[in-house]
PDB file of N, CA and C in Angstrom:
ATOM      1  N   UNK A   1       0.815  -1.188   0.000  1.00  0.00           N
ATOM      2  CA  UNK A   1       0.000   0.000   0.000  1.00  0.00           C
ATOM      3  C   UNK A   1       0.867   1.265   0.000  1.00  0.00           C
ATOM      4  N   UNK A   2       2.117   1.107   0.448  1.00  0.00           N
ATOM      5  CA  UNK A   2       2.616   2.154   1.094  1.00  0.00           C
ATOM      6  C   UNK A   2       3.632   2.758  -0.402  1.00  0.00           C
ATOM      7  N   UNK A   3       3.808   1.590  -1.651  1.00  0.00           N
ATOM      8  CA  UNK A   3       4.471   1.868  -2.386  1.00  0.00           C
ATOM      9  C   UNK A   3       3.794   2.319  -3.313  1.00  0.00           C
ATOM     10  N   UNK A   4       2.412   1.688  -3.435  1.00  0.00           N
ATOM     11  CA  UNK A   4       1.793   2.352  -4.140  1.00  0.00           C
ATOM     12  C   UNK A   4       1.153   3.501  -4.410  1.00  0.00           C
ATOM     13  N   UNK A   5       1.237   4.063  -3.011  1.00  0.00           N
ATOM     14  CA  UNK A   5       0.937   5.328  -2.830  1.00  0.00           C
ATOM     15  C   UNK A   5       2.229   6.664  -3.315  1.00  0.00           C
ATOM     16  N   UNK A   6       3.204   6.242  -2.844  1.00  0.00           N
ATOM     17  CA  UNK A   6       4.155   6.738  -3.179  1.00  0.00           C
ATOM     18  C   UNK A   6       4.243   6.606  -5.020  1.00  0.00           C
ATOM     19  N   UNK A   7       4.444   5.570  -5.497  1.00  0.00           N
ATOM     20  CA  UNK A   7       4.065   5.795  -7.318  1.00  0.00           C
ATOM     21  C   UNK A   7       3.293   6.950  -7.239  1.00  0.00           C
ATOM     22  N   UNK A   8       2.090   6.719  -6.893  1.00  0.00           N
ATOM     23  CA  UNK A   8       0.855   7.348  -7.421  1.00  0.00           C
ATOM     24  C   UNK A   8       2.056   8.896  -7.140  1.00  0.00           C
ATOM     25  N   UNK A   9       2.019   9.509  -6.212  1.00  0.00           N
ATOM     26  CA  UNK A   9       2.532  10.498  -5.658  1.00  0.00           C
ATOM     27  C   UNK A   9       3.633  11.354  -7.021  1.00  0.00           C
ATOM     28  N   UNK A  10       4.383   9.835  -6.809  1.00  0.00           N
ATOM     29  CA  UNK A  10       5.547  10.522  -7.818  1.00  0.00           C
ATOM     30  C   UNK A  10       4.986  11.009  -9.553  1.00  0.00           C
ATOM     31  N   UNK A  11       4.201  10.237  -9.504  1.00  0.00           N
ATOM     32  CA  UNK A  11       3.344  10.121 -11.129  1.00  0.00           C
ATOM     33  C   UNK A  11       2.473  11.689 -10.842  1.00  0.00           C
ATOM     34  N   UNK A  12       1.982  12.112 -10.046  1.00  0.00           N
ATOM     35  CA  UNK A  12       1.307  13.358  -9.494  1.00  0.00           C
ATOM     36  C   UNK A  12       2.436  14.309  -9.477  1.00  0.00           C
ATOM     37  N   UNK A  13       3.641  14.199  -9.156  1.00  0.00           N
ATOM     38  CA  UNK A  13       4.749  15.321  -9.535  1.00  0.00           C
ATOM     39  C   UNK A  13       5.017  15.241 -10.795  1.00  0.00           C
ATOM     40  N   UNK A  14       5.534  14.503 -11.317  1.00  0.00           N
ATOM     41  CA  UNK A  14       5.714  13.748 -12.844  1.00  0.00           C
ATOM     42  C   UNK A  14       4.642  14.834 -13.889  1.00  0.00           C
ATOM     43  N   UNK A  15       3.702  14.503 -13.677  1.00  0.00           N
ATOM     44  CA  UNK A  15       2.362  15.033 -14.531  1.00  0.00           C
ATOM     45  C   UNK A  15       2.539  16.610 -14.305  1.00  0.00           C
ATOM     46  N   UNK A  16       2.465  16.996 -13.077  1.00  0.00           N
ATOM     47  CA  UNK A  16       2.862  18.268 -12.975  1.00  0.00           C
ATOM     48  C   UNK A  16       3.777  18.693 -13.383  1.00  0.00           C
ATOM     49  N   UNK A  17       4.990  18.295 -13.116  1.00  0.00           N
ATOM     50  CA  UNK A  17       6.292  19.161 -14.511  1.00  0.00           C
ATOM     51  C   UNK A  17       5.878  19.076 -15.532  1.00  0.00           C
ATOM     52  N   UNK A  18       5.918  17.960 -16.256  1.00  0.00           N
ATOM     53  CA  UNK A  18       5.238  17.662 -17.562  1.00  0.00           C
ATOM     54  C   UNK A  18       3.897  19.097 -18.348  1.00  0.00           C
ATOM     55  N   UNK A  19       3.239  18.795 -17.743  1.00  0.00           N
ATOM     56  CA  UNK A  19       1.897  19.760 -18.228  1.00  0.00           C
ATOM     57  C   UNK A  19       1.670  21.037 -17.308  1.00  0.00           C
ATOM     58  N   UNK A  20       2.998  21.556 -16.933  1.00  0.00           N
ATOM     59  CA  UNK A  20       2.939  22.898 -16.008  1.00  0.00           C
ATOM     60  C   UNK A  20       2.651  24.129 -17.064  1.00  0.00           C
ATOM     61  N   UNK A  21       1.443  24.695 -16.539  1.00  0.00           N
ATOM     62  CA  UNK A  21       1.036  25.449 -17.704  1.00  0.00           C
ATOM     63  C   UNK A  21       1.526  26.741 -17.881  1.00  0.00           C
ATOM     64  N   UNK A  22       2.052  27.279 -16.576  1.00  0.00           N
ATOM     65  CA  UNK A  22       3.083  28.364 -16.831  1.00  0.00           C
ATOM     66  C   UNK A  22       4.298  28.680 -16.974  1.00  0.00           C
ATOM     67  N   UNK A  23       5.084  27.439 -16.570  1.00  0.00           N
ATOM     68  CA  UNK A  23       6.391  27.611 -17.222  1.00  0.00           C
ATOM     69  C   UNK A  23       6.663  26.321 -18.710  1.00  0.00           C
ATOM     70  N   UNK A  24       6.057  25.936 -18.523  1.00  0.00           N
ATOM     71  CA  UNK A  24       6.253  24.511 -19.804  1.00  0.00           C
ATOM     72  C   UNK A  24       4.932  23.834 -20.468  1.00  0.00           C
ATOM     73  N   UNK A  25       3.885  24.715 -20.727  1.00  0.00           N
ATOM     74  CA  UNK A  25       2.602  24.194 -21.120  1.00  0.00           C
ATOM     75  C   UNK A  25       2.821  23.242 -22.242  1.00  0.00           C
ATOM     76  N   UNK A  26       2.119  22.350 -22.896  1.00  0.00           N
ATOM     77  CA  UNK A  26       2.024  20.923 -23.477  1.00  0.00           C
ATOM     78  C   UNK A  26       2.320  21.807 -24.769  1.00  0.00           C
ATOM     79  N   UNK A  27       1.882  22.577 -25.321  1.00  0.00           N
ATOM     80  CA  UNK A  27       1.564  23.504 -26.615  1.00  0.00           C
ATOM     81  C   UNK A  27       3.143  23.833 -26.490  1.00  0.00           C
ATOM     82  N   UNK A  28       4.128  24.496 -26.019  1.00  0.00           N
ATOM     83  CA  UNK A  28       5.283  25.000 -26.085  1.00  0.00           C
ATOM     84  C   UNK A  28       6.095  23.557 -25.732  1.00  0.00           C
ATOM     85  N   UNK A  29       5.751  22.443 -25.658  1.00  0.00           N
ATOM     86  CA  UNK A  29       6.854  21.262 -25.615  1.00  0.00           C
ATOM     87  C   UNK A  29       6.828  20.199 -26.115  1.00  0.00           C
ATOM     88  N   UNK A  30       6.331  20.611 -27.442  1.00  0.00           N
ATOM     89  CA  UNK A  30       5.386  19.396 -28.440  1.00  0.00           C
ATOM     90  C   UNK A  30       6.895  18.711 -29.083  1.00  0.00           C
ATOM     91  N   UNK A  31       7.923  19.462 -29.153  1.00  0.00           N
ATOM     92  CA  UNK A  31       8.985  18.509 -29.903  1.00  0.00           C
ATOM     93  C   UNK A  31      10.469  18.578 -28.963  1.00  0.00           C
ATOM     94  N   UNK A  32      11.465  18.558 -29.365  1.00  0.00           N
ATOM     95  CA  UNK A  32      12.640  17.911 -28.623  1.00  0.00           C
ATOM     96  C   UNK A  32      13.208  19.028 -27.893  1.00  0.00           C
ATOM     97  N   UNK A  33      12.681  19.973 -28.617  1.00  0.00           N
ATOM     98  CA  UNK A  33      13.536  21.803 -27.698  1.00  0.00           C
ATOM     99  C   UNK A  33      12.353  22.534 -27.407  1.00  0.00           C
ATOM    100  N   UNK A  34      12.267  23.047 -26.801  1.00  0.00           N
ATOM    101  CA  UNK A  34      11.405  24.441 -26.698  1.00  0.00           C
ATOM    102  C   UNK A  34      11.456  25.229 -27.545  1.00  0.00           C
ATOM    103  N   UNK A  35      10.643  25.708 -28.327  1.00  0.00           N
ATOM    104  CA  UNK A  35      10.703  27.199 -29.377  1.00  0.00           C
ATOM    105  C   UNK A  35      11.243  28.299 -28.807  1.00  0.00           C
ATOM    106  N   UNK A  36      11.633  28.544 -27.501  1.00  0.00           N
ATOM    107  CA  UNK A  36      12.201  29.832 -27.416  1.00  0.00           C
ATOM    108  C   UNK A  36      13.518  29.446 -27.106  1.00  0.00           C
ATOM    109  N   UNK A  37      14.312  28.425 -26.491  1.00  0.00           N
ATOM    110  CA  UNK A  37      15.507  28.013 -26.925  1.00  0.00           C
ATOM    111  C   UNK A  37      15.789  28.016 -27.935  1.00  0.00           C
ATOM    112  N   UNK A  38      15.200  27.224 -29.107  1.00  0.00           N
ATOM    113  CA  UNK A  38      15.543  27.411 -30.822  1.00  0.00           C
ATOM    114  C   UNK A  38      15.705  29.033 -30.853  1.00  0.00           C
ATOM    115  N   UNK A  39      14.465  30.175 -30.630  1.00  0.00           N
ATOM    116  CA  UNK A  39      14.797  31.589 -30.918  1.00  0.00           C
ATOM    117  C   UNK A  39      16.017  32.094 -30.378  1.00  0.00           C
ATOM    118  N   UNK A  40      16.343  31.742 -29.290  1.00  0.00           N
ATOM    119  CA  UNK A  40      17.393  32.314 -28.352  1.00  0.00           C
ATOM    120  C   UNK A  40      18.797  32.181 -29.052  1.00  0.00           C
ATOM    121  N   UNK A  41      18.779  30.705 -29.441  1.00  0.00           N
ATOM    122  CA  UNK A  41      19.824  29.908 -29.969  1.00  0.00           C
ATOM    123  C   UNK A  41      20.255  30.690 -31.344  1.00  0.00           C
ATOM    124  N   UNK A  42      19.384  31.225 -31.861  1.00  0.00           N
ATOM    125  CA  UNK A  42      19.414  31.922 -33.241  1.00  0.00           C
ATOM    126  C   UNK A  42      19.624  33.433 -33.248  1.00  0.00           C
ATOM    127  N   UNK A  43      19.243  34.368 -32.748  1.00  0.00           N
ATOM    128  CA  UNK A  43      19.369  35.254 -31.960  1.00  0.00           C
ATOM    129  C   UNK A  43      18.300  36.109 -32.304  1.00  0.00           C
ATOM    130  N   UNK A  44      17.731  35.332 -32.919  1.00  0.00           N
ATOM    131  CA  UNK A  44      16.171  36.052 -33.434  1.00  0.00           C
ATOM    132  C   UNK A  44      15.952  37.468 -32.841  1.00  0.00           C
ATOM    133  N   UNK A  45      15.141  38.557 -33.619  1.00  0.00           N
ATOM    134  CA  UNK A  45      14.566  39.928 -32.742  1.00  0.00           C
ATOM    135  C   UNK A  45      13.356  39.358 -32.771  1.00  0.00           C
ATOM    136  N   UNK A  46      12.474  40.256 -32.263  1.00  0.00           N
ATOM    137  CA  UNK A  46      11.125  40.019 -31.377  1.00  0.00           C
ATOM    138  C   UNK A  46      10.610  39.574 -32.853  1.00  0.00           C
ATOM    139  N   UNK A  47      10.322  39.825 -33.577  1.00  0.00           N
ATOM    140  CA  UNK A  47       9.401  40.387 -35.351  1.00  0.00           C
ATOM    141  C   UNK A  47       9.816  38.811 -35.684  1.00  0.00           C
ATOM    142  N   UNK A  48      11.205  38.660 -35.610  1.00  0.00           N
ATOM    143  CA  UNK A  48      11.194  37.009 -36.488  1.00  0.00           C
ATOM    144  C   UNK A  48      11.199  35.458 -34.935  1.00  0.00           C
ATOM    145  N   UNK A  49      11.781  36.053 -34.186  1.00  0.00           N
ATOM    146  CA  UNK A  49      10.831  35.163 -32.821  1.00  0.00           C
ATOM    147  C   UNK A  49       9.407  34.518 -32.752  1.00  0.00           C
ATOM    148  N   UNK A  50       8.800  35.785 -32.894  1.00  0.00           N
ATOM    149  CA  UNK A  50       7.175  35.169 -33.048  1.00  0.00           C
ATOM    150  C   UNK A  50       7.256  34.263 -34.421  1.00  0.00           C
ATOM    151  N   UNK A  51       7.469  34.987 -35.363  1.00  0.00           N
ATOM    152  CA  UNK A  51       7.182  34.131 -36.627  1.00  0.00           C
ATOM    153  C   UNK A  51       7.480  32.573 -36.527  1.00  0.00           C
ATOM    154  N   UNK A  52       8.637  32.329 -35.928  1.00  0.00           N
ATOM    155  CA  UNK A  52       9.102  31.052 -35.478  1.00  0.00           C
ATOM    156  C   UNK A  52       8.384  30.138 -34.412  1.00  0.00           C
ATOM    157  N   UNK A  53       7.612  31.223 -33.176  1.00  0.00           N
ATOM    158  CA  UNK A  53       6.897  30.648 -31.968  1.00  0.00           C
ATOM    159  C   UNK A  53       5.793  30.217 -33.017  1.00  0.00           C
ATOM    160  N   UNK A  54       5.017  31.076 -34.188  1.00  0.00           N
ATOM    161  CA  UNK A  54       3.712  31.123 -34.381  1.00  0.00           C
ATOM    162  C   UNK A  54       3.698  29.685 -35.048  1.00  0.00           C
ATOM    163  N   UNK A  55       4.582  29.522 -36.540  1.00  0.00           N
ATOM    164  CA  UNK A  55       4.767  28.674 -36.917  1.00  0.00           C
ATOM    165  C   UNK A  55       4.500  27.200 -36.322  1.00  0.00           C
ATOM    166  N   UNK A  56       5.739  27.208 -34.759  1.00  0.00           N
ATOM    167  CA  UNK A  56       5.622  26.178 -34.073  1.00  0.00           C
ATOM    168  C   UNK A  56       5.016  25.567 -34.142  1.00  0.00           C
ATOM    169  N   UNK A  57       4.372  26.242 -33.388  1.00  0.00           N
ATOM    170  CA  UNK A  57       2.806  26.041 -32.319  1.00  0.00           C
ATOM    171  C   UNK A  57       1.592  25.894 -33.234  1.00  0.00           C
ATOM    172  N   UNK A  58       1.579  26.357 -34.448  1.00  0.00           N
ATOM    173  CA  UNK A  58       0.277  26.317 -35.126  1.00  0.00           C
ATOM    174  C   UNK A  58      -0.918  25.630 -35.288  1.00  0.00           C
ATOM    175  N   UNK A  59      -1.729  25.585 -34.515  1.00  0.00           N
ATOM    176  CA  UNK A  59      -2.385  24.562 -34.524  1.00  0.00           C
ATOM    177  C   UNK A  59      -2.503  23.256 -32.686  1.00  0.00           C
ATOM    178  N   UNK A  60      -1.375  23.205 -32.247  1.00  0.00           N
ATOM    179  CA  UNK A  60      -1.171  22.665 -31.090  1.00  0.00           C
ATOM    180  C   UNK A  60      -1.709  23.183 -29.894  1.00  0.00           C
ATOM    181  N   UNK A  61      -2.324  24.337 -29.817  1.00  0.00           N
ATOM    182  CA  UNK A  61      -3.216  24.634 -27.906  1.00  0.00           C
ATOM    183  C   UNK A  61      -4.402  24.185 -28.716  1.00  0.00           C
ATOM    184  N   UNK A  62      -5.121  24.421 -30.208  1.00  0.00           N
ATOM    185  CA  UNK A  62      -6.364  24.342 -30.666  1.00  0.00           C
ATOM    186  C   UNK A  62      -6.676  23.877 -31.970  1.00  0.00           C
ATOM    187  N   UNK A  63      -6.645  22.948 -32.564  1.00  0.00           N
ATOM    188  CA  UNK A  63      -6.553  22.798 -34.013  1.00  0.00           C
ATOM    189  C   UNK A  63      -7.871  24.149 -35.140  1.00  0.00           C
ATOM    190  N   UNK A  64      -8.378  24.897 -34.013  1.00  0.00           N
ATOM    191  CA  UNK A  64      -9.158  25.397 -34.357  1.00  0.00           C
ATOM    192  C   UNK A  64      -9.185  26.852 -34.524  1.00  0.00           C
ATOM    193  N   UNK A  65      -7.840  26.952 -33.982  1.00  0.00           N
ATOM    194  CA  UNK A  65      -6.866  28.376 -34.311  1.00  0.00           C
ATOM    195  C   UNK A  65      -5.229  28.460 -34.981  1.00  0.00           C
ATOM    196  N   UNK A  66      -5.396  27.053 -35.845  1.00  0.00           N
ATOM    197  CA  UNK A  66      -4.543  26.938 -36.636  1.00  0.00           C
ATOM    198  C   UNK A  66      -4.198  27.582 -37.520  1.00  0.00           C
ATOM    199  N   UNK A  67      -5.643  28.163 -38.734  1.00  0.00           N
ATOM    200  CA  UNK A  67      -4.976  29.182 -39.486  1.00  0.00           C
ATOM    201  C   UNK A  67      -4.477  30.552 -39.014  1.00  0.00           C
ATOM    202  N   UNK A  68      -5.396  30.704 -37.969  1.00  0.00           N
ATOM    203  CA  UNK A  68      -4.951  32.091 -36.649  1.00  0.00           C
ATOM    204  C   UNK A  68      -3.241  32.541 -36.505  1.00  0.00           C
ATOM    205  N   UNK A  69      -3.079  31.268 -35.963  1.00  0.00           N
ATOM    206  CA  UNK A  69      -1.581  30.929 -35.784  1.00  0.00           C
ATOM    207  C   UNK A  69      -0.934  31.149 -36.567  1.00  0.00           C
ATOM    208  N   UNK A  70      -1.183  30.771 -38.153  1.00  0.00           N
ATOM    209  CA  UNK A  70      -0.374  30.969 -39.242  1.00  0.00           C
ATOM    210  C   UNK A  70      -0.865  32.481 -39.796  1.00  0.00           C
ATOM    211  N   UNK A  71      -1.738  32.902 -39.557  1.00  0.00           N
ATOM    212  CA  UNK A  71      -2.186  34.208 -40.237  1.00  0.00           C
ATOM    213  C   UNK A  71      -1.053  35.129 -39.043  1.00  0.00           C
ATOM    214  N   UNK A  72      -0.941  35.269 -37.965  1.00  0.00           N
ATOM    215  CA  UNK A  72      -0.516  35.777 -37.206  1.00  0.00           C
ATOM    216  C   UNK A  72       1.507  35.578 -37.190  1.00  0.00           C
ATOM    217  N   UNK A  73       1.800  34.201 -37.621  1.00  0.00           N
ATOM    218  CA  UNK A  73       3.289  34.508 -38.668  1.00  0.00           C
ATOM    219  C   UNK A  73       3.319  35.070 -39.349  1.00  0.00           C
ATOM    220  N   UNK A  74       2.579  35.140 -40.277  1.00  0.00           N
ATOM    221  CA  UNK A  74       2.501  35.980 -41.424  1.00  0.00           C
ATOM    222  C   UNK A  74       2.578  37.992 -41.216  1.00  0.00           C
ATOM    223  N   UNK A  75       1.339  38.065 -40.144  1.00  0.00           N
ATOM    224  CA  UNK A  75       1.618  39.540 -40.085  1.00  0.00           C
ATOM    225  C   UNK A  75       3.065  39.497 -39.506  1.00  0.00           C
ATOM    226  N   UNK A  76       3.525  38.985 -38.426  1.00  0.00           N
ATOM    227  CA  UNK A  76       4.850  39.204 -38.096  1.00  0.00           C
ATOM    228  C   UNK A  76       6.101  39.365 -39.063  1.00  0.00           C
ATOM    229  N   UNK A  77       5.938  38.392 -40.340  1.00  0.00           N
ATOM    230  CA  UNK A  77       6.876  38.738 -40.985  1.00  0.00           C
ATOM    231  C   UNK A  77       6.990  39.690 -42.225  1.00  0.00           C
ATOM    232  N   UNK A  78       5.306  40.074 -42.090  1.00  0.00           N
ATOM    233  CA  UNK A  78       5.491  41.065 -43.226  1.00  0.00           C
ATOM    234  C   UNK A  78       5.493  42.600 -42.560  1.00  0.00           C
ATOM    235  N   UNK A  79       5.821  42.553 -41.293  1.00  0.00           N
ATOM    236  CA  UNK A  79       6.422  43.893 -40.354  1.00  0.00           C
ATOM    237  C   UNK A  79       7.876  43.287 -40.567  1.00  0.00           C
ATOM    238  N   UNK A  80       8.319  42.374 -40.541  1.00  0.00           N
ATOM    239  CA  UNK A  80       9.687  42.055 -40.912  1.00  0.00           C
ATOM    240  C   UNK A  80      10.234  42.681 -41.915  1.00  0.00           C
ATOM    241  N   UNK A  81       9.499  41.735 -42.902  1.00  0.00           N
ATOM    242  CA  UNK A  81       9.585  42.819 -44.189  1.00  0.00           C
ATOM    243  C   UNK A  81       9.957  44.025 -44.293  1.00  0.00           C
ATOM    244  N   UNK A  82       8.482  44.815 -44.021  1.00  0.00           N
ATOM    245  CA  UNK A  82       8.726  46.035 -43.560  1.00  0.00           C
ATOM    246  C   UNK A  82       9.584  47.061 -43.146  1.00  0.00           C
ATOM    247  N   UNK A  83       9.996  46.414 -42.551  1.00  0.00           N
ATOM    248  CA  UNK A  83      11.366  47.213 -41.437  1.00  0.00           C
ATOM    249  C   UNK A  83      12.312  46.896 -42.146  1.00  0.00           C
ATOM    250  N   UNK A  84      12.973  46.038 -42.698  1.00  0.00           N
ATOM    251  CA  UNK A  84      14.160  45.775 -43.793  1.00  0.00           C
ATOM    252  C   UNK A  84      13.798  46.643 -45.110  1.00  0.00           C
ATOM    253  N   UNK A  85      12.624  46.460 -45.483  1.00  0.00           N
ATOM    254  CA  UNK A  85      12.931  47.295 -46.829  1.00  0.00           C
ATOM    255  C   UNK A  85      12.861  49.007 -46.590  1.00  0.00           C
ATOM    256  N   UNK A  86      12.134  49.295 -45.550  1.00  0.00           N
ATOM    257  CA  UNK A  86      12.514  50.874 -45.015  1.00  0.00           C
ATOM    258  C   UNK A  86      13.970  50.853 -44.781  1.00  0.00           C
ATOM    259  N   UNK A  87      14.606  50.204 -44.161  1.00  0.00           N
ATOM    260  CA  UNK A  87      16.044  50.216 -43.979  1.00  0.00           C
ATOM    261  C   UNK A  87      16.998  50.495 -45.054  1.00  0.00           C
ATOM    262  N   UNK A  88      16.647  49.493 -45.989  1.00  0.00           N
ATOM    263  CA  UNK A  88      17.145  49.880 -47.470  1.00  0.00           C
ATOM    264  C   UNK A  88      17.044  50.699 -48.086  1.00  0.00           C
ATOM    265  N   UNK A  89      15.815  51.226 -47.972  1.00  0.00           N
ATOM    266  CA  UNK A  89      15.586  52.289 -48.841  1.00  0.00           C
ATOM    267  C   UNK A  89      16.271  53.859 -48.062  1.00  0.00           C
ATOM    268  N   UNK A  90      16.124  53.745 -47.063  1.00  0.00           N
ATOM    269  CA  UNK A  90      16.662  55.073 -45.919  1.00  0.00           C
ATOM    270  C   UNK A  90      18.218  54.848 -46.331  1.00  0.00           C
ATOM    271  N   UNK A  91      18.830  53.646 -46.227  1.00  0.00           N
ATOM    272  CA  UNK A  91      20.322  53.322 -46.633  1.00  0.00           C
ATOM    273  C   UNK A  91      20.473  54.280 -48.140  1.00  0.00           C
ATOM    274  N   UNK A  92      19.771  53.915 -48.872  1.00  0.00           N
ATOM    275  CA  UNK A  92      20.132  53.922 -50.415  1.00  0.00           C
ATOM    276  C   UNK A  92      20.116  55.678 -50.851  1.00  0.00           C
ATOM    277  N   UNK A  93      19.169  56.457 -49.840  1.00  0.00           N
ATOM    278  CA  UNK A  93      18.958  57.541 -50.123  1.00  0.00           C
ATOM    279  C   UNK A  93      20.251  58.689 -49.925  1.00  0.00           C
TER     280      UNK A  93
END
């Protein structure tokens, strides 16, 4: 009785790291790294970060805000855009 309680226990911490929704929710640990390690690792700015989080994740908290997810990369990188080709053009002048 006494071991089995203890399993149970440990499987009750277990589950809790696992599916901790504010530092490691199921949606941000769907594959082998975390998406913001990958960003970090890359040195991403905020504009191409998201694009990379949005991507991720697309679809994974909701299959029902999947295109959301991807519509929402999208604005991110066409402020990406954005900001590079003002750059160029301010350069060129």
């Amino acid at each position: 009785m006494v071991i089995r309680d203890q399993k149970q226990n440990l499987e009750e911490k277990l589950d809790a790291v696992i599916n901790d929704p504010v530092n490691h929710p199921s949606h941000y640990t769907s594959s082998k790294i975390e998406v913001i390690e990958y960003i970090l690792d890359h040195g991403f700015d905020y504009l191409l970060g998201n694009v990379v989080k949005y991507i991720s994740r697309a679809g994974l908290k909701s299959k029902d805000t999947e295109i959301q997810d991807l519509e929402k990369a999208q604005w991110y990188l066409n402020r990406k855009i954005e900001e590079l080709k003002a750059k160029q053009q301010g350069g060129q002048a």
